[in-house]
C-alpha atoms as a PDB file:
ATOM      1  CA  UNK A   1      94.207  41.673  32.864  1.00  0.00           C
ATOM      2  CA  UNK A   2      92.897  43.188  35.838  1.00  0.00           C
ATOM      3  CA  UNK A   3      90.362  46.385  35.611  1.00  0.00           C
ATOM      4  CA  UNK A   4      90.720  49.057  37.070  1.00  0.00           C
ATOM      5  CA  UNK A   5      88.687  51.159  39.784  1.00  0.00           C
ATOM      6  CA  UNK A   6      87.658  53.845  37.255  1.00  0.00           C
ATOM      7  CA  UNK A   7      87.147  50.694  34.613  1.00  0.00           C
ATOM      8  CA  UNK A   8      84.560  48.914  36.845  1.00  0.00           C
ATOM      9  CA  UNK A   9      83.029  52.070  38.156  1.00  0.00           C
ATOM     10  CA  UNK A  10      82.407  53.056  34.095  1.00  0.00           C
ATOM     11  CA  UNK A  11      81.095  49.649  33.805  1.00  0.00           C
ATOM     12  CA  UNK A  12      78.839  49.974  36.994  1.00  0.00           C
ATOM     13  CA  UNK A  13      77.629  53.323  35.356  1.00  0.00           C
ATOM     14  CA  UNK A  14      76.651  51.509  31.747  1.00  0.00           C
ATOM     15  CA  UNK A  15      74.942  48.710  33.451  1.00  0.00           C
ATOM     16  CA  UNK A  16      72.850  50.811  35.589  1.00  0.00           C
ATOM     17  CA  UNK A  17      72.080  53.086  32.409  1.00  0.00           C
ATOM     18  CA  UNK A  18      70.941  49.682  30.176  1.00  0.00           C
ATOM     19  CA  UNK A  19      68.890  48.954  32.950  1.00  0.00           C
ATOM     20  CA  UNK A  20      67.151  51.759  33.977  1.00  0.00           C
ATOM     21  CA  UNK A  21      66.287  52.278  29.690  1.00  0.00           C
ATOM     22  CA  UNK A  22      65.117  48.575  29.505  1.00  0.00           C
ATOM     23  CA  UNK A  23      62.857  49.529  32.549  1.00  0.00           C
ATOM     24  CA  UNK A  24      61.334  52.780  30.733  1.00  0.00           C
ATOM     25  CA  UNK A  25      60.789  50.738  27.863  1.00  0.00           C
ATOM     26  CA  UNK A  26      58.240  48.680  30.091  1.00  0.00           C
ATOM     27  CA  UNK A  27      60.436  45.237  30.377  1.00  0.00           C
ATOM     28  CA  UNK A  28      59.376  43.127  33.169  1.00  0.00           C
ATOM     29  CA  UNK A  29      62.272  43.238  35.951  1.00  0.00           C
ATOM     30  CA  UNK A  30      62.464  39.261  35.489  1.00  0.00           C
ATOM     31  CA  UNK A  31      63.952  39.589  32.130  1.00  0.00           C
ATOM     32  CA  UNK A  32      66.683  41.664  33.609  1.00  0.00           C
ATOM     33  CA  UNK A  33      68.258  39.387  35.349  1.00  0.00           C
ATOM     34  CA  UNK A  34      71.691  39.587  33.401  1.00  0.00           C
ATOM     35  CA  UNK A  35      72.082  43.515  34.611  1.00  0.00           C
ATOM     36  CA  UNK A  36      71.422  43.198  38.301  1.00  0.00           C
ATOM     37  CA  UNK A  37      73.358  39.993  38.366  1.00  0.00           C
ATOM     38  CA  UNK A  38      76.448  42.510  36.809  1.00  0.00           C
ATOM     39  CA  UNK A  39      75.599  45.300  39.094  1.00  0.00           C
ATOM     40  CA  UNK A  40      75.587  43.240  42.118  1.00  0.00           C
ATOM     41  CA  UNK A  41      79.291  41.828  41.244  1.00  0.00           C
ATOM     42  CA  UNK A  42      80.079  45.017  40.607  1.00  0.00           C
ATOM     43  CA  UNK A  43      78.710  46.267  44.233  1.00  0.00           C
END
């Protein structure tokens, strides 16, 4: 099943939430590679 635009725009919005905590919490951008590799498919 397809998502929807609101579905992937919600998702967008979580990913970019994770990583912006994960940054705060002083983890090296390297290790994020899972979240910007899901916000660029998102994009």
């Amino acid at each position: 099943m397809a998502l929807s635009q609101f579905d992937i725009i919600k998702s967008l919005g979580e990913s970019i939430e994770w990583f912006e905590k994960e940054l705060s919490w002083g983890m090296p951008i390297a290790e994020l590679r899972h979240l910007t590799g899901r916000i660029g498919n998102f994009m």
